[in-house]
Protein backbone atom coordinates (compact mmCIF):
# COMPACT_ATOMS: atom_id res chain seq x y z
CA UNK A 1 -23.14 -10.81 -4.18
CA UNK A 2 -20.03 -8.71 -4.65
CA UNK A 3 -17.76 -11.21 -2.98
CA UNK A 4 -19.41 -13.94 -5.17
CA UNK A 5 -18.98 -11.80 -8.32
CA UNK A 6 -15.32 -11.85 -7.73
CA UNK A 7 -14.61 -15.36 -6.54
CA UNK A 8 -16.73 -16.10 -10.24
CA UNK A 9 -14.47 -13.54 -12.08
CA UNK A 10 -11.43 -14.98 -10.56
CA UNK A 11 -12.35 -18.57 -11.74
CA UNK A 12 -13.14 -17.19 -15.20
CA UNK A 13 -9.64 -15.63 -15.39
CA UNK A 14 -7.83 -18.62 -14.38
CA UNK A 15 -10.09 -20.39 -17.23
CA UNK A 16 -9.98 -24.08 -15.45
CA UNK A 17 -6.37 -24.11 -15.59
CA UNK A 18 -6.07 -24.07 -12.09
CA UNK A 19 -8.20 -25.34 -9.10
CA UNK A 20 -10.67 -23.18 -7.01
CA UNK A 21 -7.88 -23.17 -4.32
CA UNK A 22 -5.75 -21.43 -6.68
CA UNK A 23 -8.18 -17.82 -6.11
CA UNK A 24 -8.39 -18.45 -2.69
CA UNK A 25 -4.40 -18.53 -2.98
CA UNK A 26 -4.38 -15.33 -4.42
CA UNK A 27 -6.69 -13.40 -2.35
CA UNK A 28 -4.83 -13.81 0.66
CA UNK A 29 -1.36 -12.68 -1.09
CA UNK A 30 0.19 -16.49 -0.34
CA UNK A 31 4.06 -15.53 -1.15
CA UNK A 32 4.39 -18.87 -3.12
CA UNK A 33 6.37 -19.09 -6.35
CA UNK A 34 3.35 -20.85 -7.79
CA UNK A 35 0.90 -18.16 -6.89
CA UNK A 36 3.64 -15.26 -7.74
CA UNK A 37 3.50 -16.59 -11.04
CA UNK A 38 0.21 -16.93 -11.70
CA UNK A 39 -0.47 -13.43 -11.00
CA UNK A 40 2.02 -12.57 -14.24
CA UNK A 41 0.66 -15.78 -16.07
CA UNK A 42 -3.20 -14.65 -15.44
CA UNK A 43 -2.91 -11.19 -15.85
CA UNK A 44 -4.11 -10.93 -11.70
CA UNK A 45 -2.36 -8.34 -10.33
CA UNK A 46 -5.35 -6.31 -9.63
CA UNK A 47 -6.94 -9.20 -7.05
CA UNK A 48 -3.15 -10.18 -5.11
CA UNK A 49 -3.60 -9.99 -1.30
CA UNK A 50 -6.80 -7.51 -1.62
CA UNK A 51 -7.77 -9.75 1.51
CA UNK A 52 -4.79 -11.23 3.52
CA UNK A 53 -7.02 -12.41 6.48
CA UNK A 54 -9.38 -14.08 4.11
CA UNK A 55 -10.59 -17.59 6.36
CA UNK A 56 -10.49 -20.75 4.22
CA UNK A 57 -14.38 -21.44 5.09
CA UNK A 58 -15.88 -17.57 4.50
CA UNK A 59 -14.53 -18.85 1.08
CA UNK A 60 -15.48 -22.17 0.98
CA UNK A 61 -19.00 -20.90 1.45
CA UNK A 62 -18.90 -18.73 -1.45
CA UNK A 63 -17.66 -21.63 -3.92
CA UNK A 64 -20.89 -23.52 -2.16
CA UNK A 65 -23.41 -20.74 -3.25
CA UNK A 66 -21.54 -20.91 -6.66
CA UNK A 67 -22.31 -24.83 -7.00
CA UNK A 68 -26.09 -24.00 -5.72
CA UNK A 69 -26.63 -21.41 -8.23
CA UNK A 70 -25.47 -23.67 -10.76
CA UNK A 71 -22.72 -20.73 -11.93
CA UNK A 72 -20.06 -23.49 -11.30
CA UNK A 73 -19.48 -27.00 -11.63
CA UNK A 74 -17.25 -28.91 -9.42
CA UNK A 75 -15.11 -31.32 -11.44
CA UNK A 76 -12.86 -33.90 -9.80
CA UNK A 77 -9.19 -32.94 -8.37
CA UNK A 78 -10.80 -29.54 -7.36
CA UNK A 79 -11.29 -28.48 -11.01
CA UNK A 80 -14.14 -26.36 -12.16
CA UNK A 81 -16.25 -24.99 -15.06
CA UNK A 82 -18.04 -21.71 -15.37
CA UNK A 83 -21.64 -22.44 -16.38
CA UNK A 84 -23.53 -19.97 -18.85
CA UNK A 85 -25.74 -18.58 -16.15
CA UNK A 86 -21.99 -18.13 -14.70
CA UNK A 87 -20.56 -15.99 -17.38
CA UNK A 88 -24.00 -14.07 -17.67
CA UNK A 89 -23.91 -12.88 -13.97
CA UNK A 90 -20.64 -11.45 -14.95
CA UNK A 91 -21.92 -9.18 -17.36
CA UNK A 92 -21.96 -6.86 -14.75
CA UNK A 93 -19.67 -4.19 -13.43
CA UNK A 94 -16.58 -5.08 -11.37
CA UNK A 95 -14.64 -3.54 -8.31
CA UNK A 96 -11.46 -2.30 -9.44
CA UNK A 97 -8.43 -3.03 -7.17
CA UNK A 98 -4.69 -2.60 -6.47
CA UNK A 99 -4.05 -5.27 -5.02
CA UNK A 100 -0.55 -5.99 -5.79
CA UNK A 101 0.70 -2.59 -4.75
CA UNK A 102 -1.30 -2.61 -1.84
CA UNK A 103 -1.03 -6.14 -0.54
CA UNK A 104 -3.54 -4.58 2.59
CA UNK A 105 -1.18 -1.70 3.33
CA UNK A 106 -4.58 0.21 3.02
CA UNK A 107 -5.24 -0.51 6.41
CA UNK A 108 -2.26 1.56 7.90
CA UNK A 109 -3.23 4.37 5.68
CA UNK A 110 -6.97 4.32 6.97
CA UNK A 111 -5.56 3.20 10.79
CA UNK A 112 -3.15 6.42 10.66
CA UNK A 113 -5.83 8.98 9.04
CA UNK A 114 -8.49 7.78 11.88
CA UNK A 115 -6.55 8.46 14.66
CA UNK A 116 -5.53 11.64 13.12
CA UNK A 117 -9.21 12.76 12.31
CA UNK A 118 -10.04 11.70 15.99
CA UNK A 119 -7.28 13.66 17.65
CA UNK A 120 -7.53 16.92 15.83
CA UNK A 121 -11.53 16.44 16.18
CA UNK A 122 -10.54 16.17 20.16
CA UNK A 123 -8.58 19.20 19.95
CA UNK A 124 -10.68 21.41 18.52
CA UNK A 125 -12.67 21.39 21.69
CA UNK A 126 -10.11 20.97 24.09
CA UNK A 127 -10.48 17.96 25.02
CA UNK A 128 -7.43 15.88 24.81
CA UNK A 129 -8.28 13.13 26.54
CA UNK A 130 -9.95 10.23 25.10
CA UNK A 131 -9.37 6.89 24.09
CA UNK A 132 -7.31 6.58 20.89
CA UNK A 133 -9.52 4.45 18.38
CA UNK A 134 -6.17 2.68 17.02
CA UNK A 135 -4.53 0.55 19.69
CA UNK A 136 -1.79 -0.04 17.64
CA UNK A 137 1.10 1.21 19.38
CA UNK A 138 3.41 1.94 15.86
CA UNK A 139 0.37 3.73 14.31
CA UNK A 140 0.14 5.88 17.54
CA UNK A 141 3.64 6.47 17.85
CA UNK A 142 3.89 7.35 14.09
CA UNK A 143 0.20 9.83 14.57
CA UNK A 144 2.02 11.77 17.40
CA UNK A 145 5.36 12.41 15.26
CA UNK A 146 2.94 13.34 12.28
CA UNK A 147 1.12 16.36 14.65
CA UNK A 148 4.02 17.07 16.93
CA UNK A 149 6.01 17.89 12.88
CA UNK A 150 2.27 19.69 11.55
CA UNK A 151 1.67 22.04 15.21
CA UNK A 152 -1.07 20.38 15.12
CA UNK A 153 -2.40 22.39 18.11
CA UNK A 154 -2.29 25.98 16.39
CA UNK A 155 -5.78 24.78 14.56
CA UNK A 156 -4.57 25.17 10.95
CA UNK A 157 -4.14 21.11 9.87
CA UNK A 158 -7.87 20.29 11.04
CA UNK A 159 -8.44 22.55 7.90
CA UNK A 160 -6.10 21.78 5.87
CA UNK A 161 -6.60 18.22 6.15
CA UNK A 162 -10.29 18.42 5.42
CA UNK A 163 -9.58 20.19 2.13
CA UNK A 164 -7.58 17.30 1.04
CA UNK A 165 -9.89 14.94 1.88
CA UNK A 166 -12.74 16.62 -0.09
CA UNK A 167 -10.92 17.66 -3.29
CA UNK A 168 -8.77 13.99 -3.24
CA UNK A 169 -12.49 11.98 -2.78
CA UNK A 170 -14.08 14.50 -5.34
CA UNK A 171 -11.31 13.73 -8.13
CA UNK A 172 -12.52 9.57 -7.56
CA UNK A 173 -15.00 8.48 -10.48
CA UNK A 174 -16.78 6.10 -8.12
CA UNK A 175 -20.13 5.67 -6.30
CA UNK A 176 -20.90 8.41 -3.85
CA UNK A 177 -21.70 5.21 -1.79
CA UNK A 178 -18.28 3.93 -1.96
CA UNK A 179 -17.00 7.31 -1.10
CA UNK A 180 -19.27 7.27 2.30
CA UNK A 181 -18.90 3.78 3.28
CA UNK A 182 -15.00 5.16 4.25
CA UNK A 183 -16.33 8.35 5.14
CA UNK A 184 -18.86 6.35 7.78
CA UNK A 185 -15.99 4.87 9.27
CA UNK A 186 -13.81 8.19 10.39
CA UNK A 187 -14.63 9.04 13.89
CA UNK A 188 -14.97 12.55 15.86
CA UNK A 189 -15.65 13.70 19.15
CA UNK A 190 -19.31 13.29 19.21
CA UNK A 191 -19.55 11.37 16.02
CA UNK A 192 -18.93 7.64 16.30
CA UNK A 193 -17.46 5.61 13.40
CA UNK A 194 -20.05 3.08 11.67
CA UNK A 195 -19.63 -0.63 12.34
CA UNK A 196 -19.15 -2.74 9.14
CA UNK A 197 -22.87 -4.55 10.73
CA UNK A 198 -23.52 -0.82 10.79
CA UNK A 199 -23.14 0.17 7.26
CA UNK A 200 -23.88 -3.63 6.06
CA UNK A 201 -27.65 -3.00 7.54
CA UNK A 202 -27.88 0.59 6.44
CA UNK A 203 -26.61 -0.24 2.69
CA UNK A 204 -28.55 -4.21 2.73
CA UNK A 205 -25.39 -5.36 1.56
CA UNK A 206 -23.10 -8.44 3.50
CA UNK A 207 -20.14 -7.53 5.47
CA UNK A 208 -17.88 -8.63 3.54
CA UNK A 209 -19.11 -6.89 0.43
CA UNK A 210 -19.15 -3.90 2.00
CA UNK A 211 -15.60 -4.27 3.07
CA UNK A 212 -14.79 -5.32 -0.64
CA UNK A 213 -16.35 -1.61 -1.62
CA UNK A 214 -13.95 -0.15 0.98
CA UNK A 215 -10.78 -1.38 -0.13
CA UNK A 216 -11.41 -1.01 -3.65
CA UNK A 217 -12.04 2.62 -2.61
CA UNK A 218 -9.20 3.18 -0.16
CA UNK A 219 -7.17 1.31 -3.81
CA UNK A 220 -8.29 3.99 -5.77
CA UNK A 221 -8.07 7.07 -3.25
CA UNK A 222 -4.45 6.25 -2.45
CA UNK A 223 -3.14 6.27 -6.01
CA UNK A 224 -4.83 9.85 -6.51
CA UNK A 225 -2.53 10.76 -3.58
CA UNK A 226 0.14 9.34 -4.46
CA UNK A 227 0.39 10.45 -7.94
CA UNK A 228 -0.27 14.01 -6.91
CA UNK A 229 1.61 14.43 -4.10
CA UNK A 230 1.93 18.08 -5.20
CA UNK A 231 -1.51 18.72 -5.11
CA UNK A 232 -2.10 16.28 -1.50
CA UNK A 233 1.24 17.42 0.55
CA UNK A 234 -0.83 16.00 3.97
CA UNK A 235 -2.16 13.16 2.96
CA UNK A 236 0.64 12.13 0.83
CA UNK A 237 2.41 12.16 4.04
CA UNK A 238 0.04 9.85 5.45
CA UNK A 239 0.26 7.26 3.02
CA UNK A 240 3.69 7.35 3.28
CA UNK A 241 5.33 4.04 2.69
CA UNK A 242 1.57 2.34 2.15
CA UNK A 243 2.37 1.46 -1.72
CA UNK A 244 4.29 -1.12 -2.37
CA UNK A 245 7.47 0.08 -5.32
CA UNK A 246 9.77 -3.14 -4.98
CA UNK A 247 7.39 -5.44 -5.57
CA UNK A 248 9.54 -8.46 -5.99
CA UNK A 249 9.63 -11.31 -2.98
CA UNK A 250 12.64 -10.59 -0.59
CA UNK A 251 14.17 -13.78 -1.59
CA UNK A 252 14.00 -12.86 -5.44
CA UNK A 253 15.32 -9.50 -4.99
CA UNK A 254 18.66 -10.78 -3.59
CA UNK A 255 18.57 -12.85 -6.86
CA UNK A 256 17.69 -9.61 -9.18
CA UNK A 257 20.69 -8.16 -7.59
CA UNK A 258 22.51 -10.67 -8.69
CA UNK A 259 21.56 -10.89 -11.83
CA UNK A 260 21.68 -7.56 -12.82
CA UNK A 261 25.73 -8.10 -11.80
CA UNK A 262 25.70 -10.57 -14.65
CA UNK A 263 25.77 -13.37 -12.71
CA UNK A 264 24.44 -16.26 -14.38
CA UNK A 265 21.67 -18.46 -12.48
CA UNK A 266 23.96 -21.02 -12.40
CA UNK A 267 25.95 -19.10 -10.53
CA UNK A 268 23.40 -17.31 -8.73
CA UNK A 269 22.10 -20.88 -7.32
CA UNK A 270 26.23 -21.40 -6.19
CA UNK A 271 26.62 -18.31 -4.46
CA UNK A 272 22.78 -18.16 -3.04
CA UNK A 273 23.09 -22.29 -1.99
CA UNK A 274 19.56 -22.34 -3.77
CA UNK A 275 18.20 -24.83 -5.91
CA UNK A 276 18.64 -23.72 -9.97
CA UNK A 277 14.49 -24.41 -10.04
CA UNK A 278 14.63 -22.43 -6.96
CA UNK A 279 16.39 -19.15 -8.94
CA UNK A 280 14.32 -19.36 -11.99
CA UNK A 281 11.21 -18.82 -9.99
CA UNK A 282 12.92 -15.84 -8.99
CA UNK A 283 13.76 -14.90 -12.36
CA UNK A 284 10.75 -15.31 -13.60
CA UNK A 285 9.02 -13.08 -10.71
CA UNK A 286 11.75 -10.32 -11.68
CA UNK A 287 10.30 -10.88 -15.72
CA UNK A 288 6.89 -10.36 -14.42
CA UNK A 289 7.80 -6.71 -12.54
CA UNK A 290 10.55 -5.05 -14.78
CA UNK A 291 9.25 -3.84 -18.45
CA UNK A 292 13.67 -4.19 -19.20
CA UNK A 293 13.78 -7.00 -18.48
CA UNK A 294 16.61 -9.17 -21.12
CA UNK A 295 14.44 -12.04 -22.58
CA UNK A 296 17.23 -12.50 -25.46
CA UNK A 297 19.02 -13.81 -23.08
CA UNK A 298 16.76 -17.00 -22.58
CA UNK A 299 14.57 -16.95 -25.84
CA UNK A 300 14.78 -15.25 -28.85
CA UNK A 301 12.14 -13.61 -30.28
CA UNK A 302 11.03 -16.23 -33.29
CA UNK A 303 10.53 -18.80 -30.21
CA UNK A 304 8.41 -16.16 -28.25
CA UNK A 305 6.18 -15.15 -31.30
CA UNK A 306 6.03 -18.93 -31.55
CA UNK A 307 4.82 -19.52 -28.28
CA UNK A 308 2.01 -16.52 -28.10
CA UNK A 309 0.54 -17.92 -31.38
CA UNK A 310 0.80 -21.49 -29.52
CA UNK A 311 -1.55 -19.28 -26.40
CA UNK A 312 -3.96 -17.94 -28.59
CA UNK A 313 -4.75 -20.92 -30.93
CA UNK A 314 -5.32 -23.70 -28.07
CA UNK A 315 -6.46 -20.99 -25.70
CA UNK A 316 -4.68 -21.94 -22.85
CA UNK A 317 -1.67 -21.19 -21.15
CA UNK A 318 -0.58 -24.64 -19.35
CA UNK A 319 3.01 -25.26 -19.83
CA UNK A 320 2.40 -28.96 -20.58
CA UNK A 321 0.27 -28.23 -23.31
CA UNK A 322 2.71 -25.32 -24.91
CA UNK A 323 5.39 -27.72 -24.27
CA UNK A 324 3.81 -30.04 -26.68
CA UNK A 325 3.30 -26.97 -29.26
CA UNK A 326 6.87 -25.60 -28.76
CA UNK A 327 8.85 -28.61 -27.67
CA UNK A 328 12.22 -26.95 -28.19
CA UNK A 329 11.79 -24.15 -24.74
CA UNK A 330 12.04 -25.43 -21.51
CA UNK A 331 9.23 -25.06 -18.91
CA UNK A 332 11.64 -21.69 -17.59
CA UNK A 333 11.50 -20.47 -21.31
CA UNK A 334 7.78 -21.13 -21.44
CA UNK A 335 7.07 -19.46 -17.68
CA UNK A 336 9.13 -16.31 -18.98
CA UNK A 337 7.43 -15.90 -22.61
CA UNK A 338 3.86 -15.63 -20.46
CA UNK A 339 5.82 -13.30 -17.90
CA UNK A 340 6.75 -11.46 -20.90
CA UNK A 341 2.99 -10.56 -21.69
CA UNK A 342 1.79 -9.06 -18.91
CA UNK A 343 5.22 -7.22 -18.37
CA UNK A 344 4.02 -5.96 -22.07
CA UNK A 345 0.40 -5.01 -21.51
């Protein structure tokens, strides 16, 4: 019911402007100008990427359910409308996420804290042999520089670590549940790590929801680190490169460079042999991720006022429609006022 309560929420948020492939889009992370966008346009941030490896038919399935308990509507063209027994089953609570900072980075945090819970959990009895519960050979290499730099063998990070991981989970305003369903999953010498069927059975809760409970927490518990890496030196060390800072596409940060030479995108499109279409997508993705960003340079502010009293009195926020309202901006002015909002928020 979880994953179903999000698929809905995601469909509310995109309000029918887009189709139901649109959410599916954006749960995987697709790198697409058009779903880039509508993560500023939609105010999604929160939901980008949350679940990269996200199979077109475990999806599928859940827009099915939606149809059978009448929460949705399929229209034609893939469009869709949120019944009322929809919108009442969304009453309730939602996950919170980081999804656009995280992008499923998560993993390596939890893949890299694992194998360093196993090991030390190894050594404290001697017994160094075993077999690693990450195969991943860069997470292993990076675990043995991490206790090779910590002595790990003089017994004091076992400790150390475990203090962190109590006080860090403690400071978390979430279920106890939540807390334990990543908990569950840490392995030790004599103490296997829970299945997902494991903890699915033991919680009567689907795999993927429970999976949906674990990232949201591993979200959550990686920006207390992060924030305080003061207060978590160790584990602040292991999540180490996890969050994602530059946020922009790699493409659109060679234009941001550019642009921030004063460079116009005429000549950005010149020097970068990209389409001019091409290098407003990128501006536009730079809008979206930097709170400085120079809007007087594209629209001035009577034409943006314009256009957010053109969002809120047709509630909607498709550029052929505000195009109608505000004929005199171009689609890239239009694309860049909504950017503008969330950078704002």
């Amino acid at each position: 019911m979880i994953f179903q309560t999000l698929v809905l929420n995601l469909l509310r948020l995109f309000n029918g402007e887009r189709t139901v492939s649109a959410a599916y889009h954006l749960l995987r992370g697709k790198r697409s100008g058009q779903t880039i966008q509508d993560v500023g346009i939609f105010h999604l941030h929160d939901y980008f990427g949350i679940l990269p490896k996200l199979h077109r038919k475990q999806f599928d399935d859940q827009i099915q359910q939606l149809c059978e308990l009448q929460y949705i509507t399929i229209l034609p063209d893939n469009g869709y409308e949120i019944t009322e027994p929809g919108f009442r089953a969304l009453e309730q609570p939602l996950l919170s996420f980081d999804g656009w900072h995280y992008r499923g980075n998560e993993h390596i945090y939890f893949a890299r804290l694992s194998l360093i819970v196993q090991t030390l959990s190894h050594q404290s009895v001697g017994e160094m042999k075993f077999t690693p519960i990450q195969q991943n050979e860069i997470v292993q290499q990076w675990v043995k520089n991490f206790l090779r730099t910590h002595q790990y063998q003089s017994g004091h990070l076992q400790q150390k670590l475990l203090d962190e991981i109590i006080e860090s989970l403690d400071s978390l305003s979430i279920e106890e549940r939540d807390k334990a369903i990543v908990t569950k999953r840490l392995s030790g010498i004599s103490i296997p790590g829970f299945t997902w069927q494991q903890i699915s059975i033991q919680e009567n809760l689907s795999e993927m929801d429970v999976q949906l409970l674990y990232i949201a927490t591993l979200h959550q518990w990686l920006n207390e680190i992060t924030f305080n890496e003061i207060k978590y030196p160790i584990l602040s060390q292991i999540a180490e490169q996890v969050r994602i800072e530059v946020t922009l596409t790699d493409s659109a940060y060679q234009t941001a460079q550019l642009f921030k030479k004063g460079y116009s995108i005429e000549e950005i499109s010149i020097i970068r042999k990209l389409k001019i279409s091409t290098i407003e997508d990128h501006i536009v993705e730079l809008a979206m991720n930097d709170r400085k960003f120079p809007y007087h340079k594209f629209v001035t502010e009577e034409d943006i006022q314009n256009t957010l009293r053109a969002i809120e009195d047709y509630q909607t926020k498709k550029l052929k429609v505000l195009h109608e309202v505000v004929p005199n901006l171009s689609y890239f002015q239009l694309r860049l006022v909504l950017a503008r909002g969330e950078s704002n928020s």
